[in-house]
PDB file of N, CA and C in Angstrom:
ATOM      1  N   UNK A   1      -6.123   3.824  13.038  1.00  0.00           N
ATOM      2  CA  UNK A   1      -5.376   3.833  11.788  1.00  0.00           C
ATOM      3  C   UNK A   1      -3.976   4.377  12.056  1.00  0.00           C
ATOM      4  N   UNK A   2      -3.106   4.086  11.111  1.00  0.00           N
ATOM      5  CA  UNK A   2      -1.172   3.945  11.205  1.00  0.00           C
ATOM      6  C   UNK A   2      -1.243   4.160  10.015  1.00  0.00           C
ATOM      7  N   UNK A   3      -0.356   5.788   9.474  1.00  0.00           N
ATOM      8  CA  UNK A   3       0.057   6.058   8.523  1.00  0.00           C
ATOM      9  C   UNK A   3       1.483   5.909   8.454  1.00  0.00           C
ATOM     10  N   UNK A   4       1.598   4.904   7.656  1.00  0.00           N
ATOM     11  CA  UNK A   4       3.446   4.461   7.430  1.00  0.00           C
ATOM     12  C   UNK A   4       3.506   5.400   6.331  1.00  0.00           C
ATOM     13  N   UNK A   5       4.923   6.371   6.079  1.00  0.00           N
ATOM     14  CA  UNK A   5       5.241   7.143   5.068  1.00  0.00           C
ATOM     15  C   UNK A   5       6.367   5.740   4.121  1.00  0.00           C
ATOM     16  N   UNK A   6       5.923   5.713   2.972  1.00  0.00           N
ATOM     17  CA  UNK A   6       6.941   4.678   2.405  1.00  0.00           C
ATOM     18  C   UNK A   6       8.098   5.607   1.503  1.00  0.00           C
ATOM     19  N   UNK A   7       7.689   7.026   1.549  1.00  0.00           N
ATOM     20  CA  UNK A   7       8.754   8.035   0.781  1.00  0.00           C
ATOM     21  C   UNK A   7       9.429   8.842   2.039  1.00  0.00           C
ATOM     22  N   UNK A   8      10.579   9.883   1.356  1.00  0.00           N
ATOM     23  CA  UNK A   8      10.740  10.844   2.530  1.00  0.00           C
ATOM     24  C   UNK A   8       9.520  11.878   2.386  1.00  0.00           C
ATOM     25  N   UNK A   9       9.186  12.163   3.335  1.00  0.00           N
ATOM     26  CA  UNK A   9       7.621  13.124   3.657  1.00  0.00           C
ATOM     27  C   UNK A   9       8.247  14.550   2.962  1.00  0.00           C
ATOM     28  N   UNK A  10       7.521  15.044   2.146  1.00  0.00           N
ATOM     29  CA  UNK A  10       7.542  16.307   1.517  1.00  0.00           C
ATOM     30  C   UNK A  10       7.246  17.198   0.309  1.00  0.00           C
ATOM     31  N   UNK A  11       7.074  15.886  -0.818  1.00  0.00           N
ATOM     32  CA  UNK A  11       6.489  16.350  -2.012  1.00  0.00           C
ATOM     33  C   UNK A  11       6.413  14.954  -2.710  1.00  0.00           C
ATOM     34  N   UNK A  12       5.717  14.784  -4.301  1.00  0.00           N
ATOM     35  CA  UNK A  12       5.071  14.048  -4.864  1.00  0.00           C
ATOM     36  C   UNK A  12       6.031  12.839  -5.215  1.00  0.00           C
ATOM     37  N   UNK A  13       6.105  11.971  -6.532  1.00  0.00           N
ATOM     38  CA  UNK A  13       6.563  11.563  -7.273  1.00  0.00           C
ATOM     39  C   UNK A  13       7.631  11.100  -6.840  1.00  0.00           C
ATOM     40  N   UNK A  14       7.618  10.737  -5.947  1.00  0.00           N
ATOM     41  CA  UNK A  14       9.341   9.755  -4.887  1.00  0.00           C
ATOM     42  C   UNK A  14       9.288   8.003  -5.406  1.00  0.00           C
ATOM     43  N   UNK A  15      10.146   7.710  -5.270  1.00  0.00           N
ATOM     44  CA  UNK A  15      10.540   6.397  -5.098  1.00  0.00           C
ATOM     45  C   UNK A  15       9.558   5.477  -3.738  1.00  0.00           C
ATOM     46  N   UNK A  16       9.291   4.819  -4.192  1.00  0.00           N
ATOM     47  CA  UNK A  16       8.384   3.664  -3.020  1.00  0.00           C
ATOM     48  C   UNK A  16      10.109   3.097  -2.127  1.00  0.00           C
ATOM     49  N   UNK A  17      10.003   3.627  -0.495  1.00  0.00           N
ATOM     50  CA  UNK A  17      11.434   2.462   0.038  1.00  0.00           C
ATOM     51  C   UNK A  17      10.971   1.292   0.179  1.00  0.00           C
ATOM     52  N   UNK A  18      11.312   0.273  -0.264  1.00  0.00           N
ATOM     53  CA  UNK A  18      10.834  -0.846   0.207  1.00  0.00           C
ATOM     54  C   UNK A  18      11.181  -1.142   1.618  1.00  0.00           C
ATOM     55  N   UNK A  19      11.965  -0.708   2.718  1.00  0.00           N
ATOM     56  CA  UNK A  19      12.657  -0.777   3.752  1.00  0.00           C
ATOM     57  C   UNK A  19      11.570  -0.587   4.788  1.00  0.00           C
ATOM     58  N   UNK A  20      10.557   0.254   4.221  1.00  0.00           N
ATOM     59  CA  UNK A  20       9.594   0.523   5.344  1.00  0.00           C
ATOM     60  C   UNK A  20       8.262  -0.539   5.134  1.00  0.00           C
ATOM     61  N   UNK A  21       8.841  -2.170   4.647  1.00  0.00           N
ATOM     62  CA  UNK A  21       7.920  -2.567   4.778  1.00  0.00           C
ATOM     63  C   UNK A  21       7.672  -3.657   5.854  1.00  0.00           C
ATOM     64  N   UNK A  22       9.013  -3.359   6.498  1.00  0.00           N
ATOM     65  CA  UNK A  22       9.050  -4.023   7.931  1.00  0.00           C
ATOM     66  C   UNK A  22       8.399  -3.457   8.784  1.00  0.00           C
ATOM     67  N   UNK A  23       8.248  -1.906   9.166  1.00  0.00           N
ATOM     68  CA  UNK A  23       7.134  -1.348  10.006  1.00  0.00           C
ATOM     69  C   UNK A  23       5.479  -1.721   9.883  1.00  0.00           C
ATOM     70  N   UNK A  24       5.024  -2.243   8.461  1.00  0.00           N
ATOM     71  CA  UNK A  24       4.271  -2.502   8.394  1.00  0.00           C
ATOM     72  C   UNK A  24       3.626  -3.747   8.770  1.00  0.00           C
ATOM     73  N   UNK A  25       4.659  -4.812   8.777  1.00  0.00           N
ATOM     74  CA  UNK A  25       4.320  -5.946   8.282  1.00  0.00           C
ATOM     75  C   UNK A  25       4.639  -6.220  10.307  1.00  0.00           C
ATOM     76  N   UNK A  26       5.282  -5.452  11.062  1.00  0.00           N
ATOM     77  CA  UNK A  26       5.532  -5.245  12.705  1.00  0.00           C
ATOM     78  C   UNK A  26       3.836  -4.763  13.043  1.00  0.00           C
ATOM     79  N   UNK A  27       3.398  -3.861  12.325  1.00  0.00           N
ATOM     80  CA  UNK A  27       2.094  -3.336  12.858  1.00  0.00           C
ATOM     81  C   UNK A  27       1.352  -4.572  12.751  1.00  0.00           C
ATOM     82  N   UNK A  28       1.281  -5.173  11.223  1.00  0.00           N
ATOM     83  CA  UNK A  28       0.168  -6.038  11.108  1.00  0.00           C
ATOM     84  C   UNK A  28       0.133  -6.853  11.980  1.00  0.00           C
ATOM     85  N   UNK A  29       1.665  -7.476  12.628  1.00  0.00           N
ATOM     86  CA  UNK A  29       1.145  -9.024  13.543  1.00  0.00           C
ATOM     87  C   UNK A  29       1.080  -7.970  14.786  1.00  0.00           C
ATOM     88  N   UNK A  30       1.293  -7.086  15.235  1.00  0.00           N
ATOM     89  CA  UNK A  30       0.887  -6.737  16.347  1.00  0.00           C
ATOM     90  C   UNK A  30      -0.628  -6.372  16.478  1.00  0.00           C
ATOM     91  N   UNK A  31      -1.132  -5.765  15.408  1.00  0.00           N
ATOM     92  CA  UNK A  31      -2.705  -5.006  15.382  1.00  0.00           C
ATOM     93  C   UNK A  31      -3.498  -5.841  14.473  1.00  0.00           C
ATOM     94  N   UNK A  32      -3.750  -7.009  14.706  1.00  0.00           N
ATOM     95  CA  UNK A  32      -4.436  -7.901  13.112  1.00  0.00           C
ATOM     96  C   UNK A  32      -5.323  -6.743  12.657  1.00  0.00           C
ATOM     97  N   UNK A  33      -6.635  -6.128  13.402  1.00  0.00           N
ATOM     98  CA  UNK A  33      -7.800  -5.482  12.837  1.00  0.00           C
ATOM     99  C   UNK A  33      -7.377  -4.014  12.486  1.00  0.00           C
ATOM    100  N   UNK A  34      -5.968  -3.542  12.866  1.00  0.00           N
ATOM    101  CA  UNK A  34      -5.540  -2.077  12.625  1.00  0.00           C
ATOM    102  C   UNK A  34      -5.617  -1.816  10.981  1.00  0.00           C
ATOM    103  N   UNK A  35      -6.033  -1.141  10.658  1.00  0.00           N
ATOM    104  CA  UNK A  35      -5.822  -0.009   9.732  1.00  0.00           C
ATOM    105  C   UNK A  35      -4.876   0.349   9.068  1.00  0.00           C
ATOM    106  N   UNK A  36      -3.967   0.288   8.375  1.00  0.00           N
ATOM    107  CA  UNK A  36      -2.472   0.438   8.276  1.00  0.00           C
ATOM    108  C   UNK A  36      -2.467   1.447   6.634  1.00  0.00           C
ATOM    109  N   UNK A  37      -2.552   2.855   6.745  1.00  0.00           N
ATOM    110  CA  UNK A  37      -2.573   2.953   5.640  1.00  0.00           C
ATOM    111  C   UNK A  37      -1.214   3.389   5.231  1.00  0.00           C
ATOM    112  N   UNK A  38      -0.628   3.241   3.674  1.00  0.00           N
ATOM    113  CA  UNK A  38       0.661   3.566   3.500  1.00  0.00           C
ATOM    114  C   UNK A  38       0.571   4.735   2.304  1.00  0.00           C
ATOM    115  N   UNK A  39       1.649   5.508   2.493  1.00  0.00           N
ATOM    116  CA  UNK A  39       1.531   6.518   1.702  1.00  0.00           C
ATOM    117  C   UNK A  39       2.970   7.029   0.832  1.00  0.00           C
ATOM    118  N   UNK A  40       3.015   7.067  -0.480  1.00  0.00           N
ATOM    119  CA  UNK A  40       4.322   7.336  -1.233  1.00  0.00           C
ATOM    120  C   UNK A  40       4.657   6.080  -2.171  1.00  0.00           C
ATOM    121  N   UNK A  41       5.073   6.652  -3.568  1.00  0.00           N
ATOM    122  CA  UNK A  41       5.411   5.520  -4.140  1.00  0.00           C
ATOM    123  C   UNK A  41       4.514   4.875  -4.598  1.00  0.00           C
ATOM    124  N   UNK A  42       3.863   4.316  -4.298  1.00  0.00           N
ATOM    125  CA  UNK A  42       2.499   3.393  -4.454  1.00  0.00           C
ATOM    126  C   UNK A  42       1.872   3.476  -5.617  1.00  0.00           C
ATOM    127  N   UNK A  43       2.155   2.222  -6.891  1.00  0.00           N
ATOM    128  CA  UNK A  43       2.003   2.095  -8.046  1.00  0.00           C
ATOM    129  C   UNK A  43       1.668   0.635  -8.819  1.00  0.00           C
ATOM    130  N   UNK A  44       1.138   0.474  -9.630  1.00  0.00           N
ATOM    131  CA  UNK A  44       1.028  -1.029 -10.099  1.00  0.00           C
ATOM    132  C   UNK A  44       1.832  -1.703  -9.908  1.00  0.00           C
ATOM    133  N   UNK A  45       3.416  -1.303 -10.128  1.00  0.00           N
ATOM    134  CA  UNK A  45       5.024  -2.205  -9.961  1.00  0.00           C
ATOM    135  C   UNK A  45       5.647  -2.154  -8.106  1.00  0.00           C
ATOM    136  N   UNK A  46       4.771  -1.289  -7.480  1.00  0.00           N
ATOM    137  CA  UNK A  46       4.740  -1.745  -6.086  1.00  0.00           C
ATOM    138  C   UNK A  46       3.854  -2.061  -5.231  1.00  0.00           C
ATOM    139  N   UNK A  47       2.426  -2.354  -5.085  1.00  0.00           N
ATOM    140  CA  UNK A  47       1.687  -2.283  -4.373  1.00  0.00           C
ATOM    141  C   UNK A  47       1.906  -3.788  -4.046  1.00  0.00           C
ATOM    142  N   UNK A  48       1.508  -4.643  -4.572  1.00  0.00           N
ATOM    143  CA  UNK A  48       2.041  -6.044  -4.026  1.00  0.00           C
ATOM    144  C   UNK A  48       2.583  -6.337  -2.866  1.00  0.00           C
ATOM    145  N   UNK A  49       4.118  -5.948  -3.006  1.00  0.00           N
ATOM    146  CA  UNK A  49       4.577  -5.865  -1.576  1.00  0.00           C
ATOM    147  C   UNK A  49       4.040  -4.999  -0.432  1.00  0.00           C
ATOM    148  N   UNK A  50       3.291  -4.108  -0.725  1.00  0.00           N
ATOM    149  CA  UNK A  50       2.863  -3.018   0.004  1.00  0.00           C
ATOM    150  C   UNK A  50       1.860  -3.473   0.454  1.00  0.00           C
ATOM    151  N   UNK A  51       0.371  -4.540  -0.198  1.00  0.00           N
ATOM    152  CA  UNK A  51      -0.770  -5.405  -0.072  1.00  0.00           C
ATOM    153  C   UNK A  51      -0.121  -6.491   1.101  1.00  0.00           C
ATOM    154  N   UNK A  52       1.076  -7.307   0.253  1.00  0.00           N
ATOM    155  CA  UNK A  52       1.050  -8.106   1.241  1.00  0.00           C
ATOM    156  C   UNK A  52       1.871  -8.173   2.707  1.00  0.00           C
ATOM    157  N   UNK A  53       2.372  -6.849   2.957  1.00  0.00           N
ATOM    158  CA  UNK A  53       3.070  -6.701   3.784  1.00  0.00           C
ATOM    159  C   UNK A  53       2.041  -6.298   4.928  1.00  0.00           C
ATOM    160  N   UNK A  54       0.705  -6.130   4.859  1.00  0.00           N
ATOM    161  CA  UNK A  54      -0.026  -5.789   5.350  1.00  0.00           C
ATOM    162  C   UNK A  54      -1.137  -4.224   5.292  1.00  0.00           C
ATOM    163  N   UNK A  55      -0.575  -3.842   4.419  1.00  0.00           N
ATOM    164  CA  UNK A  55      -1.156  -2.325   4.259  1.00  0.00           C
ATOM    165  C   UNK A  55      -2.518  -2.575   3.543  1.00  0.00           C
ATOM    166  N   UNK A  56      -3.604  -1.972   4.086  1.00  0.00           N
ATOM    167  CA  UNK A  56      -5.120  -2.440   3.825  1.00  0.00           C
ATOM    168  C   UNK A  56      -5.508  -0.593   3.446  1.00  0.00           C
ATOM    169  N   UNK A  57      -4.901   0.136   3.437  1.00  0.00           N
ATOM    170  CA  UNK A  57      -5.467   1.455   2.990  1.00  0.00           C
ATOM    171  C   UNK A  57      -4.006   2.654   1.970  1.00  0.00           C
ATOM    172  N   UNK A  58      -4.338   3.044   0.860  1.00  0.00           N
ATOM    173  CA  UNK A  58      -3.259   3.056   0.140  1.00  0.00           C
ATOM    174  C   UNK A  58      -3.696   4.489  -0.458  1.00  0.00           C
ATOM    175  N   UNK A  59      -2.580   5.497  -0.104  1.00  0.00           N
ATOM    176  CA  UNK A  59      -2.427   6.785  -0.524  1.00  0.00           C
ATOM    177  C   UNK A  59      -1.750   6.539  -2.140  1.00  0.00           C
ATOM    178  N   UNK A  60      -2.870   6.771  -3.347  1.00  0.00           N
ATOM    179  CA  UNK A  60      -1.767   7.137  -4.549  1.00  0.00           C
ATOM    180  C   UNK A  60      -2.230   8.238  -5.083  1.00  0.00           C
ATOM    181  N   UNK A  61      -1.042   8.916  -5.125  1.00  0.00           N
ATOM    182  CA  UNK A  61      -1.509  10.652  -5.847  1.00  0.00           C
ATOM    183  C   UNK A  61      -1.017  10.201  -7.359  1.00  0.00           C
ATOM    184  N   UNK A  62       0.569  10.242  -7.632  1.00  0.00           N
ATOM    185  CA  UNK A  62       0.730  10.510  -9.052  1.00  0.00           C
ATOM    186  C   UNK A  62       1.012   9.335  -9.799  1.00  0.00           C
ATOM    187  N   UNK A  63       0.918   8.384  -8.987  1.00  0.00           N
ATOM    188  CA  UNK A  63       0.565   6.944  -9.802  1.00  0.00           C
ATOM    189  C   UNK A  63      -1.015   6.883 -10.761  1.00  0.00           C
ATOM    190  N   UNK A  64      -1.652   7.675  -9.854  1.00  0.00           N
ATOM    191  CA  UNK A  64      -3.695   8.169 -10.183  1.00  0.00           C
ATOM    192  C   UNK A  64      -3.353   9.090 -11.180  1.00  0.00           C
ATOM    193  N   UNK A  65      -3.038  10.475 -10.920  1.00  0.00           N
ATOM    194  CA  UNK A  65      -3.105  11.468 -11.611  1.00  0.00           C
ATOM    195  C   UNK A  65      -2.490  11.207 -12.766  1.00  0.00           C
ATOM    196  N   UNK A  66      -1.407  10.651 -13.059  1.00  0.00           N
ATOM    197  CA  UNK A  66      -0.273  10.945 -13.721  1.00  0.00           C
ATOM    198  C   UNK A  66      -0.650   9.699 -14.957  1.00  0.00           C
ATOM    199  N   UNK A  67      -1.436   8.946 -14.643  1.00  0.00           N
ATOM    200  CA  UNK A  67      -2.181   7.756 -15.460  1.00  0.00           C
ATOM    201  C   UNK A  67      -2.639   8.433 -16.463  1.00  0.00           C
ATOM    202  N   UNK A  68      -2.511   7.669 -17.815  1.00  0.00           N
ATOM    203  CA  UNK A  68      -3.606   8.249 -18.957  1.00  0.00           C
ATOM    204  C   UNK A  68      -4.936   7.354 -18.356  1.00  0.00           C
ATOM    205  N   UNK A  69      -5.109   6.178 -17.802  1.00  0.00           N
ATOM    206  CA  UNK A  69      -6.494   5.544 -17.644  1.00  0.00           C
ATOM    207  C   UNK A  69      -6.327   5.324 -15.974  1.00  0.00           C
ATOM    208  N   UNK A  70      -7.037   6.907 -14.951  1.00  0.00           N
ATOM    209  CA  UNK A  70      -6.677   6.931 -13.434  1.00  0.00           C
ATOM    210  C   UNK A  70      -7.534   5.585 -13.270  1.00  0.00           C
ATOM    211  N   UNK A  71      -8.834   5.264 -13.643  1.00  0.00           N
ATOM    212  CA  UNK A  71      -9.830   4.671 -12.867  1.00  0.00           C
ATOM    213  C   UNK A  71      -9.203   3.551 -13.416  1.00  0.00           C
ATOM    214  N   UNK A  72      -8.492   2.573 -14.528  1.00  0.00           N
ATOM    215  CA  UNK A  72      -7.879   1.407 -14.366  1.00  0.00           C
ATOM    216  C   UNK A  72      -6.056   1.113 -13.163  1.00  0.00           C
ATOM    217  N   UNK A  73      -6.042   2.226 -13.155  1.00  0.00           N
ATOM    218  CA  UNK A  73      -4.775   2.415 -11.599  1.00  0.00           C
ATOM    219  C   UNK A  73      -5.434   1.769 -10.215  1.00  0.00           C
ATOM    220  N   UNK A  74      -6.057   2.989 -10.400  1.00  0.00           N
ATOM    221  CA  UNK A  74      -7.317   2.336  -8.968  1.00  0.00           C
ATOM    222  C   UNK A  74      -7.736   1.224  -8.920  1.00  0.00           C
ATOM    223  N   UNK A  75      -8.049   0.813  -9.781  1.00  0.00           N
ATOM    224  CA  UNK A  75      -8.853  -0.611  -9.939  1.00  0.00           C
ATOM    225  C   UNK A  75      -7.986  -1.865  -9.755  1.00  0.00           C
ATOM    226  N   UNK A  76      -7.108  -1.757 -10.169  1.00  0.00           N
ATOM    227  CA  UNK A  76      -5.434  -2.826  -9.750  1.00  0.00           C
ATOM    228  C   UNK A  76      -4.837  -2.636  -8.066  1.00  0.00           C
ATOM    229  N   UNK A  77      -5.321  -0.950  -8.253  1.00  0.00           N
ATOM    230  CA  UNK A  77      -4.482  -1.312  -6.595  1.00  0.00           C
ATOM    231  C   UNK A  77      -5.280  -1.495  -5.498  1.00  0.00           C
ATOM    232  N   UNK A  78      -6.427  -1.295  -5.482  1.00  0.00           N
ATOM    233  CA  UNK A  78      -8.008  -1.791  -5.208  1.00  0.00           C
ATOM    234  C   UNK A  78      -7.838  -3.299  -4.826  1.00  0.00           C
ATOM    235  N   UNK A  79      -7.934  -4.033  -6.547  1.00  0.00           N
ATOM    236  CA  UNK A  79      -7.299  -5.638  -6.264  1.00  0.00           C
ATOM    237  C   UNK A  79      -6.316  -6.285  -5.727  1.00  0.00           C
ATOM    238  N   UNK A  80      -5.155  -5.599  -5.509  1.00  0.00           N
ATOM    239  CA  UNK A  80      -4.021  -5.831  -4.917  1.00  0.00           C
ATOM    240  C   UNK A  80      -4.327  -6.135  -3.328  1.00  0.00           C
ATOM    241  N   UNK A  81      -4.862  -5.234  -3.043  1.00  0.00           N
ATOM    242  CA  UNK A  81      -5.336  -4.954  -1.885  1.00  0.00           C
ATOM    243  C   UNK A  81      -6.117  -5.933  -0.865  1.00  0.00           C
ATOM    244  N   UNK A  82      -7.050  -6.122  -1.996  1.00  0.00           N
ATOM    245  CA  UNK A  82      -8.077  -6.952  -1.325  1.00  0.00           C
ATOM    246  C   UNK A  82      -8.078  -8.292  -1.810  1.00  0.00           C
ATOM    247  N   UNK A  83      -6.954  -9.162  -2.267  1.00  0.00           N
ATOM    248  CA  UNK A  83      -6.825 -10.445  -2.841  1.00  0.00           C
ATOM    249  C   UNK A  83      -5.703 -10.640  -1.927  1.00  0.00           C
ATOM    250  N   UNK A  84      -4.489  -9.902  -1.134  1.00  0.00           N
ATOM    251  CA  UNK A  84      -3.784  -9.627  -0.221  1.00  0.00           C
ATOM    252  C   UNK A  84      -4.407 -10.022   1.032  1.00  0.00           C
ATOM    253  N   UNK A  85      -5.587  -9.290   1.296  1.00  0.00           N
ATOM    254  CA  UNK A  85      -6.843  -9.676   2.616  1.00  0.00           C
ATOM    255  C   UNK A  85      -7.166 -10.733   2.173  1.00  0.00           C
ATOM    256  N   UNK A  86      -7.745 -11.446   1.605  1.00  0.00           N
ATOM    257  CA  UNK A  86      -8.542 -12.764   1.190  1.00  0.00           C
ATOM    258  C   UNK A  86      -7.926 -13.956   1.353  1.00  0.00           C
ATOM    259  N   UNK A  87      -6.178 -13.911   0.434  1.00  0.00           N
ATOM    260  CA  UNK A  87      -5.228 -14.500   1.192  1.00  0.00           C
ATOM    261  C   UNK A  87      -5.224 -15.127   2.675  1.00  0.00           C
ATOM    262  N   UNK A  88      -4.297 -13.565   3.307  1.00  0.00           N
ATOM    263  CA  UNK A  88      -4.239 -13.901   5.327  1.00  0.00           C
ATOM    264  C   UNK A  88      -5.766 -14.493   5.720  1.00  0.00           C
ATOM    265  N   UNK A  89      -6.476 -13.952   5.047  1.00  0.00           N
ATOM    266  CA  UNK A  89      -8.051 -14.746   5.848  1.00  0.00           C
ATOM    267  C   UNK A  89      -8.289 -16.077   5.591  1.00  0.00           C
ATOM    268  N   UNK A  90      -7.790 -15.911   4.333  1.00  0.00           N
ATOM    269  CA  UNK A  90      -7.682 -18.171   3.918  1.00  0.00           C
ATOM    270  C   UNK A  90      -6.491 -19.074   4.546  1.00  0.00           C
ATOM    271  N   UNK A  91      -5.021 -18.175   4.899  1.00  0.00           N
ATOM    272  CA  UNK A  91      -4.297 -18.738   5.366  1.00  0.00           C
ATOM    273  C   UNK A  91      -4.042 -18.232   7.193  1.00  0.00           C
ATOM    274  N   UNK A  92      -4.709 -17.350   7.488  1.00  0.00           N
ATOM    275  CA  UNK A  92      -5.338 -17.138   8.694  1.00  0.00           C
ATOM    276  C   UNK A  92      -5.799 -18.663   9.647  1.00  0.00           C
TER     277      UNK A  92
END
C-alpha cells in the first residue's frame, strides 16, 4: 500500500490538490494490483477524480464527521470507488 497525501500533511479540513492526482494515476499504471490509498480533502464533490485516477482506498475524516447523514458520505464514496474499479476492469 501507497499513501498519497492529497492535502498539506498536518491538520483536518484542507482543500483536496487536485495536482496530486498525477502521482496517483503514475502509481496505478506502474502497480495495477497496488493499493493506493489517498488521504485529505476527500468528499462527495471530489472523490471521482480521486476513484478514477486510481485511488482504491480513501481516508475521509471531516467529509464523515462533519456530515449530518456520516453513513450516506460513506456510502457515495464507497460507490465512487468501486464503479471506478468495475470500469478499468471492463475497459481493462
Amino acid at each position: 500500500m501507497v499513501l498519497v497525501m492529497t492535502v498539506e500533511p498536518g491538520f483536518g479540513g484542507q482543500k483536496f490538490m487536485p495536482e496530486t492526482m498525477d502521482k496517483v494515476c503514475t502509481l496505478r499504471k506502474a502497480y495495477p494490483s497496488l493499493d493506493i490509498e489517498v488521504d485529505g480533502g476527500l468528499e462527495p464533490s471530489t472523490i471521482d477524480v480521486a476513484a478514477f485516477a486510481g485511488a482504491n482506498c480513501i481516508v475521509a475524516g471531516s467529509s464523515v464527521l462533519g456530515a449530518s447523514e456520516p453513513a450516506q458520505v460513506i456510502s457515495l464514496l464507497r460507490k465512487s470507488v468501486e464503479e471506478a474499479d468495475k470500469g478499468k476492469i471492463l475497459a481493462g
